[in-house]
C-alpha atoms as a PDB file:
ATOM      1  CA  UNK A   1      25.462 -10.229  -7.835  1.00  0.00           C
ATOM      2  CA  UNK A   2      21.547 -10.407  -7.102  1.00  0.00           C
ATOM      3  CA  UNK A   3      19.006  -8.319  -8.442  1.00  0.00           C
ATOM      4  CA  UNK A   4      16.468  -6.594  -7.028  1.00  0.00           C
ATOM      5  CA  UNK A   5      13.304  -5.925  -8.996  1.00  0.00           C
ATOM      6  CA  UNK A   6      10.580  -3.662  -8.372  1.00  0.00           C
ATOM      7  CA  UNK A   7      12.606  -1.066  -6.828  1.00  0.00           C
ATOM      8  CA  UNK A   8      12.168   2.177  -9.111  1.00  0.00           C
ATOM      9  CA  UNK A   9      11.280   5.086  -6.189  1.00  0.00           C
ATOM     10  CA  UNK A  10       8.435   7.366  -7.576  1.00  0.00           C
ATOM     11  CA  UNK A  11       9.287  11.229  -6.744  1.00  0.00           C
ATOM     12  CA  UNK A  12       7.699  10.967  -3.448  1.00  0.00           C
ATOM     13  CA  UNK A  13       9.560   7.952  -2.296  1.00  0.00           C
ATOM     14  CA  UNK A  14      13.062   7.641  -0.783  1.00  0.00           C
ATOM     15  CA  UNK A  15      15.352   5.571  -1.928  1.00  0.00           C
ATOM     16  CA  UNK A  16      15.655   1.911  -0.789  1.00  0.00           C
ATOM     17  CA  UNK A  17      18.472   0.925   1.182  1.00  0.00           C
ATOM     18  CA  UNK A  18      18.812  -2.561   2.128  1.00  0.00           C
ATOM     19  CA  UNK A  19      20.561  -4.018   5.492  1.00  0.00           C
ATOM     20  CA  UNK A  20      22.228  -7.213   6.740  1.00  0.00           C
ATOM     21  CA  UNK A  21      20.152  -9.890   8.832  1.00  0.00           C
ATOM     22  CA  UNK A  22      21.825 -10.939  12.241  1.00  0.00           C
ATOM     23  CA  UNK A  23      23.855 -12.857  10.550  1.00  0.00           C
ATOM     24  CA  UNK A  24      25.081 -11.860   6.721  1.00  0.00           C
ATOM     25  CA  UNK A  25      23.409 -14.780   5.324  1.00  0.00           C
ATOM     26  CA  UNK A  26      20.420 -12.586   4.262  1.00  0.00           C
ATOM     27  CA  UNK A  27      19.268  -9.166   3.250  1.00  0.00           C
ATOM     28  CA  UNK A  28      16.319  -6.644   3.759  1.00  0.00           C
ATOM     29  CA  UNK A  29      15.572  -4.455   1.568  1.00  0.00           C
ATOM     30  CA  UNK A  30      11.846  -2.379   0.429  1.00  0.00           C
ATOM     31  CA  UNK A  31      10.182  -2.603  -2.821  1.00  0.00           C
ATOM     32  CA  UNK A  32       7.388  -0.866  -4.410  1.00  0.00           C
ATOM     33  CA  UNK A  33       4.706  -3.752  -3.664  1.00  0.00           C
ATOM     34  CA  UNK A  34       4.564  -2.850   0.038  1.00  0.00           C
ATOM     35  CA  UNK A  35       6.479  -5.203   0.797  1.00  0.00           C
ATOM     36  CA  UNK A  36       9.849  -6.444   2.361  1.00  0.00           C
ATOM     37  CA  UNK A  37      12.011  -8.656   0.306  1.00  0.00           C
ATOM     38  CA  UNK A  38      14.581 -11.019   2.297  1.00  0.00           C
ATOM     39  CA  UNK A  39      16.996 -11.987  -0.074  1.00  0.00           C
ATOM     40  CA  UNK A  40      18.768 -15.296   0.968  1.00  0.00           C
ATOM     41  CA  UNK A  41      22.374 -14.299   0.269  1.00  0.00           C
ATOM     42  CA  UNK A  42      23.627 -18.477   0.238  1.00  0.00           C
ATOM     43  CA  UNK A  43      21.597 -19.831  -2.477  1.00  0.00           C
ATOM     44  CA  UNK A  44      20.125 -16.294  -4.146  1.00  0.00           C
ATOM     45  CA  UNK A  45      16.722 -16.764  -3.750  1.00  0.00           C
ATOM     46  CA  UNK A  46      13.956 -14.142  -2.698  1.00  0.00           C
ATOM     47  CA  UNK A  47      10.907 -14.308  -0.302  1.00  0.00           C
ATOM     48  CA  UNK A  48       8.787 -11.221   0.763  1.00  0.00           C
ATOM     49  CA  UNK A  49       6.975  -9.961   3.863  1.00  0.00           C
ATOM     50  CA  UNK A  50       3.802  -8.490   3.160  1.00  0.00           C
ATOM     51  CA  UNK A  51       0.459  -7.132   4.851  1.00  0.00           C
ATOM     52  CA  UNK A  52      -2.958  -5.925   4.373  1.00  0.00           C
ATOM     53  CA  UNK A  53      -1.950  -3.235   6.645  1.00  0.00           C
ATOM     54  CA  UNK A  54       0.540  -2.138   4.896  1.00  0.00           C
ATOM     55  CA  UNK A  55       0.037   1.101   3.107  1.00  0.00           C
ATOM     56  CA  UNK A  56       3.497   2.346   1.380  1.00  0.00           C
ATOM     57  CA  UNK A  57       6.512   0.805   0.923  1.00  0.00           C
ATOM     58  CA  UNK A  58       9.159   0.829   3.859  1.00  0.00           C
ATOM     59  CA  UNK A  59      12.337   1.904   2.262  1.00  0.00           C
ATOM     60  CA  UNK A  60      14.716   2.266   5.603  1.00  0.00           C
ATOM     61  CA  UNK A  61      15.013  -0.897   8.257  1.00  0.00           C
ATOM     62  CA  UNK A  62      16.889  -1.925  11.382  1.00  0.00           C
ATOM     63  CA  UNK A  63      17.233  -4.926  12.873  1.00  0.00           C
ATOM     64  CA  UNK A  64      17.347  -4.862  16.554  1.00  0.00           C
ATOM     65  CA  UNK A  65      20.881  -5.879  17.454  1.00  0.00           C
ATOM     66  CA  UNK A  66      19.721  -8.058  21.129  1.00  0.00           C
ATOM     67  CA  UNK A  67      16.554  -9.650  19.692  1.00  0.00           C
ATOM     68  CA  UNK A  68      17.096 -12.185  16.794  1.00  0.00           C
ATOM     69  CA  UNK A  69      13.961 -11.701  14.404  1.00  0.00           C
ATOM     70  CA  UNK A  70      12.710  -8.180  15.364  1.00  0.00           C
ATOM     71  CA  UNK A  71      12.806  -6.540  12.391  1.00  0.00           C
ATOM     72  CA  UNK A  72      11.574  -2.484  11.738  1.00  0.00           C
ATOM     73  CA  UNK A  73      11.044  -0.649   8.834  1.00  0.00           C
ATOM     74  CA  UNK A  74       9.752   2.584   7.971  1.00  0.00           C
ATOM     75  CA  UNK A  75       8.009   4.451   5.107  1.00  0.00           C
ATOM     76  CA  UNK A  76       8.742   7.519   3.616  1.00  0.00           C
ATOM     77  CA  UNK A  77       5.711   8.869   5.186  1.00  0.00           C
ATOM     78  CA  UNK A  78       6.227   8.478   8.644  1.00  0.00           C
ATOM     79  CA  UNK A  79       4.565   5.160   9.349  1.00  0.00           C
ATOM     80  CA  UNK A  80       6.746   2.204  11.209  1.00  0.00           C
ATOM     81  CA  UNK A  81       6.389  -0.965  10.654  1.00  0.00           C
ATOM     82  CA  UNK A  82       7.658  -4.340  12.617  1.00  0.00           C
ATOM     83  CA  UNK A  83       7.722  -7.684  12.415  1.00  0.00           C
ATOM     84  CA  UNK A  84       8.757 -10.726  14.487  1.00  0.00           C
ATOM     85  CA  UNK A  85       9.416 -14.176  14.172  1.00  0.00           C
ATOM     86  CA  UNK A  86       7.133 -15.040  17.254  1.00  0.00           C
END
């Protein structure tokens, strides 16, 4: 088990639903920081992706299935955003 903090959805807010990386070592999932929290599934530890540009929380991602590191997420309010390892 892991927890996941910072994760309470106000009313406005859809839920958070986390997905598996390329390959089931780690997780993605939204919090209420506006940010993205990987969560290293091997040794349970947590690191974020975060931006100034960022203005609500992405609670829904995808992970393109060709492209290793492409990563997309989107808000509750219509805004997409994506991030890359390059």
């Amino acid at each position: 088990m892991i927890h996941h903090y910072n994760n309470h959805a106000n009313s406005g807010q859809s839920f958070f639903r986390a997905i598996w990386g390329w390959d089931d070592s780690y997780l993605f999932v939204g919090n209420m920081k506006r940010a993205v929290d990987v969560i290293y599934v091997v040794n349970r530890t947590t690191s974020s992706l975060d931006s100034t540009y960022m203005t609500a929380s992405p609670c829904r991602f995808a992970a393109h299935p060709c492209i290793s590191g492409t990563l997309a997420g989107a808000t509750g309010y219509g805004q997409v955003y994506m991030w890359t390892t390059t």
